[in-house]
PDB file of N, CA and C in Angstrom:
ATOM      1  N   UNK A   1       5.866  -7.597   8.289  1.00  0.00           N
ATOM      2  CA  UNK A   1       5.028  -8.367   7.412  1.00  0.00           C
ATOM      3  C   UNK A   1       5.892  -9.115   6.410  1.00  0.00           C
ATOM      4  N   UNK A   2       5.520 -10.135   5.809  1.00  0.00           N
ATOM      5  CA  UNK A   2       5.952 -11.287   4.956  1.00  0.00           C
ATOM      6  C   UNK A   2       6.316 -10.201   3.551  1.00  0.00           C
ATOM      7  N   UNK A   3       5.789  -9.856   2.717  1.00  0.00           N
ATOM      8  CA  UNK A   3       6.116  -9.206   1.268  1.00  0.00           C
ATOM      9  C   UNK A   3       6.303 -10.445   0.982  1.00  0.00           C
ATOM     10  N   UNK A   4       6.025 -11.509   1.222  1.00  0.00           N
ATOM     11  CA  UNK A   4       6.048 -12.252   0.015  1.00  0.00           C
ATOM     12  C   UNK A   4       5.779 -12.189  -1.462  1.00  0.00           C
ATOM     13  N   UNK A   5       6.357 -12.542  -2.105  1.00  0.00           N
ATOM     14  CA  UNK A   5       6.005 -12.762  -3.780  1.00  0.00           C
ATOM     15  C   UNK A   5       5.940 -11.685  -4.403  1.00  0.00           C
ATOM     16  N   UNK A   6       7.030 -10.799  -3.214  1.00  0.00           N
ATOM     17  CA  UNK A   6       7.346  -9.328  -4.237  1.00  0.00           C
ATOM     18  C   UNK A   6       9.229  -9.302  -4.274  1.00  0.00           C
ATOM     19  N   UNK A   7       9.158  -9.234  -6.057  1.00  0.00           N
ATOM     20  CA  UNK A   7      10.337  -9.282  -6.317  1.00  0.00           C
ATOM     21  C   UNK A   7      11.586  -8.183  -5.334  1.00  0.00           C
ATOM     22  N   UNK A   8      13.178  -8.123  -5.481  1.00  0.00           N
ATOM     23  CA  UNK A   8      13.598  -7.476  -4.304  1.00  0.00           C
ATOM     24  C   UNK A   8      13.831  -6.111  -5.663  1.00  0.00           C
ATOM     25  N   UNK A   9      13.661  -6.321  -6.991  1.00  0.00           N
ATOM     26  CA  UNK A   9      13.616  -5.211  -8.101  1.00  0.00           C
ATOM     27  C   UNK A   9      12.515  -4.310  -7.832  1.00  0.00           C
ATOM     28  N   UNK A  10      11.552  -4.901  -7.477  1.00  0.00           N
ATOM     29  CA  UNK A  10      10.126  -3.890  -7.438  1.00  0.00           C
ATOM     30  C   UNK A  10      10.218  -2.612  -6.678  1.00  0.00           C
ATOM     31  N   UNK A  11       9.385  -1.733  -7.156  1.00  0.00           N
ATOM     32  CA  UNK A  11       9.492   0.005  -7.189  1.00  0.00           C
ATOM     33  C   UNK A  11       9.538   0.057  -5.551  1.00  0.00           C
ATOM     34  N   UNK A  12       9.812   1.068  -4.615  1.00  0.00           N
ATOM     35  CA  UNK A  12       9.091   1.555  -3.249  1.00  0.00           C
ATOM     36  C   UNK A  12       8.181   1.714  -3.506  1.00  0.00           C
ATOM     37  N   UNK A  13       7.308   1.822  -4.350  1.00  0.00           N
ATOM     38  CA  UNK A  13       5.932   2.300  -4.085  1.00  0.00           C
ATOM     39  C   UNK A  13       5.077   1.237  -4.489  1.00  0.00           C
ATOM     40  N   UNK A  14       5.690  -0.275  -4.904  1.00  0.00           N
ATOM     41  CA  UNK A  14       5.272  -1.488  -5.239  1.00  0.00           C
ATOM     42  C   UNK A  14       5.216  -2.712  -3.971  1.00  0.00           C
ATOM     43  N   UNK A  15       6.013  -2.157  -3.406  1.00  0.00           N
ATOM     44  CA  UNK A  15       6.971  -2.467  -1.987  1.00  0.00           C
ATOM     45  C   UNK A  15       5.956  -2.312  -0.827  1.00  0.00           C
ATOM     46  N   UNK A  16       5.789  -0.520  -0.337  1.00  0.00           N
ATOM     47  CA  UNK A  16       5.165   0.061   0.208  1.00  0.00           C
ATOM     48  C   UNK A  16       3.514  -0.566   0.141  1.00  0.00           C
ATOM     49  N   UNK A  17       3.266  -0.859  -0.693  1.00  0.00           N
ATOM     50  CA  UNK A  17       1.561  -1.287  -1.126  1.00  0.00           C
ATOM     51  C   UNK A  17       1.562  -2.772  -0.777  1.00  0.00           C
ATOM     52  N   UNK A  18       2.696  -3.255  -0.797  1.00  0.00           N
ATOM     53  CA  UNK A  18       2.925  -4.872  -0.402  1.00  0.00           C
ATOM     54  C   UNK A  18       2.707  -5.118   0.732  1.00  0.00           C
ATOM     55  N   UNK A  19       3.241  -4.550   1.729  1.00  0.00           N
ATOM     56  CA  UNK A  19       3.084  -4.120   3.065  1.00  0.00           C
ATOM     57  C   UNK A  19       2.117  -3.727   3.527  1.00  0.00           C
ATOM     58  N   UNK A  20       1.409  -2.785   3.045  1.00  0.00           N
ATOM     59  CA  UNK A  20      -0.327  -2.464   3.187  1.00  0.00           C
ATOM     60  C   UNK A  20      -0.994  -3.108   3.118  1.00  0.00           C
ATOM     61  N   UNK A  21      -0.933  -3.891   2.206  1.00  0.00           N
ATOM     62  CA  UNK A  21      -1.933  -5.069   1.778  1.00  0.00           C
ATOM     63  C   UNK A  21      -1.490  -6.482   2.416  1.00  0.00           C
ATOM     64  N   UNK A  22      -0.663  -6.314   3.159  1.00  0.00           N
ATOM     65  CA  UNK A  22      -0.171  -7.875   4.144  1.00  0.00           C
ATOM     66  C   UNK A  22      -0.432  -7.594   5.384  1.00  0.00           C
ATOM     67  N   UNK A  23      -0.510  -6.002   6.040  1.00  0.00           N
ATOM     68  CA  UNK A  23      -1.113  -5.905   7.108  1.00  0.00           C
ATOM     69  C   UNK A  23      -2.495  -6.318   6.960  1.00  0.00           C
ATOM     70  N   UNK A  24      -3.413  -5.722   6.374  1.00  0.00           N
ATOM     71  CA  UNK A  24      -4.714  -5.967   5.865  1.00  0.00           C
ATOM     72  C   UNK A  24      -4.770  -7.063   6.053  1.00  0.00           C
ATOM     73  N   UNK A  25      -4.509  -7.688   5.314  1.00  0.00           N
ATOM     74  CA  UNK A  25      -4.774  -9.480   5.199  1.00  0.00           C
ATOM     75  C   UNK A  25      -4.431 -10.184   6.404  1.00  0.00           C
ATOM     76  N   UNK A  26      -3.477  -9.302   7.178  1.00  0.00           N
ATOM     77  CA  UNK A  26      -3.632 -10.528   8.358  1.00  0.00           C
ATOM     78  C   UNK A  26      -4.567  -9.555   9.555  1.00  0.00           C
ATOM     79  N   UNK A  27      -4.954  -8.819   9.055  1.00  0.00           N
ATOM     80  CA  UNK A  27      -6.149  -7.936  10.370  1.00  0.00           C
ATOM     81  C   UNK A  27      -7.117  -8.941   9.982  1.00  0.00           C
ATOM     82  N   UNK A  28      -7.635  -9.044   8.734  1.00  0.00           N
ATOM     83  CA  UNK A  28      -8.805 -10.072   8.108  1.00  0.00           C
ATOM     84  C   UNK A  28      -8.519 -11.513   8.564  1.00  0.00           C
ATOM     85  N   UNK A  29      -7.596 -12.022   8.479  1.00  0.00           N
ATOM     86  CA  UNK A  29      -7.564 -13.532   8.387  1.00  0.00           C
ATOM     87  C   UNK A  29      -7.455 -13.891  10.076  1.00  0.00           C
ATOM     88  N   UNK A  30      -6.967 -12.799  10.848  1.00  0.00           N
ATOM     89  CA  UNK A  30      -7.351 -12.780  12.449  1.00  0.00           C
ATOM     90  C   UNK A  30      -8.270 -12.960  12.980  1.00  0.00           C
ATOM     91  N   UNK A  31      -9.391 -12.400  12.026  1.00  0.00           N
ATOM     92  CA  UNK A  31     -10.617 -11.454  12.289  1.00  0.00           C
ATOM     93  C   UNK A  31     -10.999 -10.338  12.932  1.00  0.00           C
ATOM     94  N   UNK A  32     -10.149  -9.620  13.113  1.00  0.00           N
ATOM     95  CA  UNK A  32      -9.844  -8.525  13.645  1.00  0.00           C
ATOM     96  C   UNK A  32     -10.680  -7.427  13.008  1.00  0.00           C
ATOM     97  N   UNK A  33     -10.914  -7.492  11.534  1.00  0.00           N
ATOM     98  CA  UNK A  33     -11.443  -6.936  10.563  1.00  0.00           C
ATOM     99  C   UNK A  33     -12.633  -7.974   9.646  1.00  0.00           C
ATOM    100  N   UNK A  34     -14.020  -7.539   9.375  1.00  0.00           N
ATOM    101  CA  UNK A  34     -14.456  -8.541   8.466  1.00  0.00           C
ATOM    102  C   UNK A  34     -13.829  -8.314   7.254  1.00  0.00           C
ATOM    103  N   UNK A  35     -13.993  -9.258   5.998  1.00  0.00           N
ATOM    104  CA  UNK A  35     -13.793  -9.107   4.758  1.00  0.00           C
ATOM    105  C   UNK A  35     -14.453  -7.780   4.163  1.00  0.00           C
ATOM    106  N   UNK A  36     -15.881  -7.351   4.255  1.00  0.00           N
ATOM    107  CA  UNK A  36     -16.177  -6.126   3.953  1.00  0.00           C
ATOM    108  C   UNK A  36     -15.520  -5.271   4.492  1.00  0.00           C
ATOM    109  N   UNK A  37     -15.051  -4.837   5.705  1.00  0.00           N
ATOM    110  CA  UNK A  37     -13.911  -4.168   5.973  1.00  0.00           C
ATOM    111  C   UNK A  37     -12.627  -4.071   5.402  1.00  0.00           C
ATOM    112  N   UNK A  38     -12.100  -5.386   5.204  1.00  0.00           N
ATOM    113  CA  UNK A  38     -10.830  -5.640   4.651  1.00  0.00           C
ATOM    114  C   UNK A  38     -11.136  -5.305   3.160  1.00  0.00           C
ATOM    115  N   UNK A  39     -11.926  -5.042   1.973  1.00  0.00           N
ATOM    116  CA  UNK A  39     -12.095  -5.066   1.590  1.00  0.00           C
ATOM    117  C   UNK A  39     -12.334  -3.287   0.993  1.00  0.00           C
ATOM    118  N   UNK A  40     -12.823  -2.871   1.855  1.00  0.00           N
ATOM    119  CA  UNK A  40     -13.386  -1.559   1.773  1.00  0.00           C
ATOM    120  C   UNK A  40     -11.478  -0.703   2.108  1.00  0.00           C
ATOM    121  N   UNK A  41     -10.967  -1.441   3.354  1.00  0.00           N
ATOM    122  CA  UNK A  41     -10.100  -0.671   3.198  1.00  0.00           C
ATOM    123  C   UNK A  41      -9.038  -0.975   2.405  1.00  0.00           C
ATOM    124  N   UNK A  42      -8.750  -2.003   1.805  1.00  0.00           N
ATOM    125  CA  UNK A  42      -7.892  -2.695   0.552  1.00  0.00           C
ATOM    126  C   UNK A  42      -8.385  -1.438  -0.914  1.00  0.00           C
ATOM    127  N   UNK A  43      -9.093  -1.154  -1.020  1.00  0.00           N
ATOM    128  CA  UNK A  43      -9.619  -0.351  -1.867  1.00  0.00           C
ATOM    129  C   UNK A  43      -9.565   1.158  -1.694  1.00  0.00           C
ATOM    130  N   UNK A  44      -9.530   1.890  -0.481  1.00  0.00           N
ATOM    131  CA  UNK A  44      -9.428   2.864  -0.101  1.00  0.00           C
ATOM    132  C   UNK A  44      -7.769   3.208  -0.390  1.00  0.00           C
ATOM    133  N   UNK A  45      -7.061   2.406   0.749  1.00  0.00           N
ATOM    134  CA  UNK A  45      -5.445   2.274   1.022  1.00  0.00           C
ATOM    135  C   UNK A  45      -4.653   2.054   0.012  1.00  0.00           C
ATOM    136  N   UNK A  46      -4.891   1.103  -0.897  1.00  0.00           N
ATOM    137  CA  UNK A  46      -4.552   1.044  -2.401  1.00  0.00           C
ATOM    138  C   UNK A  46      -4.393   2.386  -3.087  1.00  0.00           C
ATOM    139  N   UNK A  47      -5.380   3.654  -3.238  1.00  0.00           N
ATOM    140  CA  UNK A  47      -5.698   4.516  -4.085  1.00  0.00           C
ATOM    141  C   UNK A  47      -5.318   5.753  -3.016  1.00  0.00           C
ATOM    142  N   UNK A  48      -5.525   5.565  -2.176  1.00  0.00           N
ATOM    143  CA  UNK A  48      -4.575   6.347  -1.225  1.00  0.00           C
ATOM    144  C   UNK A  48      -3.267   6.807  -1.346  1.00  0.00           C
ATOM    145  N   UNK A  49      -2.503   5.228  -1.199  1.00  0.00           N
ATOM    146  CA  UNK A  49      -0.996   5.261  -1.390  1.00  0.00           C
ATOM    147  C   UNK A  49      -0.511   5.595  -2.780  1.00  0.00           C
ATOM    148  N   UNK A  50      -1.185   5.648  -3.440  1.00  0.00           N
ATOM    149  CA  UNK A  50      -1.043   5.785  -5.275  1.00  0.00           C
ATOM    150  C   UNK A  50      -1.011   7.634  -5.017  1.00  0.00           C
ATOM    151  N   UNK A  51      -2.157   7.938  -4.791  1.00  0.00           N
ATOM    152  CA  UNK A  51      -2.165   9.556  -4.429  1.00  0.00           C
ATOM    153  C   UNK A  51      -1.034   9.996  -3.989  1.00  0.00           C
ATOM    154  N   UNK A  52      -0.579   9.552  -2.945  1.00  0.00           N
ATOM    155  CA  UNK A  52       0.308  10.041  -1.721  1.00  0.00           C
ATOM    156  C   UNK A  52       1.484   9.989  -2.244  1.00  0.00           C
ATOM    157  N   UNK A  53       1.848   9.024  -3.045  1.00  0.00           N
ATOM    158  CA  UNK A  53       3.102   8.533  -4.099  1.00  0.00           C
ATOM    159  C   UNK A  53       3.324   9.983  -5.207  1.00  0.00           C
ATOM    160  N   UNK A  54       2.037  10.145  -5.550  1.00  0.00           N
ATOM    161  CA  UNK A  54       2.575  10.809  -7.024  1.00  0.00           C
ATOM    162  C   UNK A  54       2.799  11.924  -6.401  1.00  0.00           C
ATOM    163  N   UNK A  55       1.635  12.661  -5.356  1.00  0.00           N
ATOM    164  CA  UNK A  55       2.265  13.990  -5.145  1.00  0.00           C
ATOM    165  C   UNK A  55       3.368  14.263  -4.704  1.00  0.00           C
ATOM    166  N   UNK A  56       3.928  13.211  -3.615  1.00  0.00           N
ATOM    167  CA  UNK A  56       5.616  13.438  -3.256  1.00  0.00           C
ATOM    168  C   UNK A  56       5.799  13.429  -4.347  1.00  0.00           C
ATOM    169  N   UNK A  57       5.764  12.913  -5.328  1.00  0.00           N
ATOM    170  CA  UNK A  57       7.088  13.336  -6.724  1.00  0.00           C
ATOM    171  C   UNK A  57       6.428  14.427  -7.389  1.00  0.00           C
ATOM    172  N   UNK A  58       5.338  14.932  -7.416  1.00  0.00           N
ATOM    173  CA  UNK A  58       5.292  16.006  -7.829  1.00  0.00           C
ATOM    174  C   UNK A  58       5.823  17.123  -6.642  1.00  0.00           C
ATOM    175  N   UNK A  59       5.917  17.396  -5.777  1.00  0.00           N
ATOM    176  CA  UNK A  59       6.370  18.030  -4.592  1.00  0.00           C
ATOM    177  C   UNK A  59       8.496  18.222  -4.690  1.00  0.00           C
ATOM    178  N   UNK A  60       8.692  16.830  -5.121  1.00  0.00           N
ATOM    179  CA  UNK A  60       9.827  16.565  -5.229  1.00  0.00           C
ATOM    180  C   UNK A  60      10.598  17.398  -6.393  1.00  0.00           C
ATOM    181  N   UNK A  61       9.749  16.859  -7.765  1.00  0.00           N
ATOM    182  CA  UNK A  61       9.859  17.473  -8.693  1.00  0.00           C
ATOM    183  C   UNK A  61       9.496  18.801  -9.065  1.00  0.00           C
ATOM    184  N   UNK A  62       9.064  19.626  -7.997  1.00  0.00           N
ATOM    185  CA  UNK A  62       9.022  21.121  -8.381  1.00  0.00           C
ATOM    186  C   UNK A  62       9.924  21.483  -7.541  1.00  0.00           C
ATOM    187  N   UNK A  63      10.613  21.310  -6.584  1.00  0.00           N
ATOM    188  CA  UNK A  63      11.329  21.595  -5.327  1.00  0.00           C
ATOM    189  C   UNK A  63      12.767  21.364  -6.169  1.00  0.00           C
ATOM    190  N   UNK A  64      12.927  20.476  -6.924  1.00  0.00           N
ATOM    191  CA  UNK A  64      14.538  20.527  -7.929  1.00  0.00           C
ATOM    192  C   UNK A  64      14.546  21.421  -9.005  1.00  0.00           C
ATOM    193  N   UNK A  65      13.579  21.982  -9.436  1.00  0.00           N
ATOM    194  CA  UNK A  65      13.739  22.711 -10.134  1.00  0.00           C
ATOM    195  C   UNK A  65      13.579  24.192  -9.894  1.00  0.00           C
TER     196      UNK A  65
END
């Protein structure tokens, strides 16, 4: 996928969501997916990957100590 218009400074987990959201957009703009779809899962996958993010570092961060 493109990542366009994401800086090469931005977090992995800024990165990672860039990528999510550029697959998405081109399942939608295919039509592969409607917009309520794309939409529903842009919103799901978003808050997903946010979840999935913190607990690896919480996972991470009890495992170093």
């Amino acid at each position: 996928m493109g990542t366009w218009g994401i800086k090469n400074t931005a977090t992995s987990k800024e990165k990672f969501k860039s990528e999510m959201a550029d697959y998405l957009n081109g399942l939608n703009s295919t039509g592969e997916i409607s917009y309520n779809t794309y939409s529903e899962l842009f919103d799901f996958s978003m808050g997903l990957l946010d979840n999935m993010y913190d607990l690896a570092r919480e996972v991470n961060n009890s495992e170093s100590k």
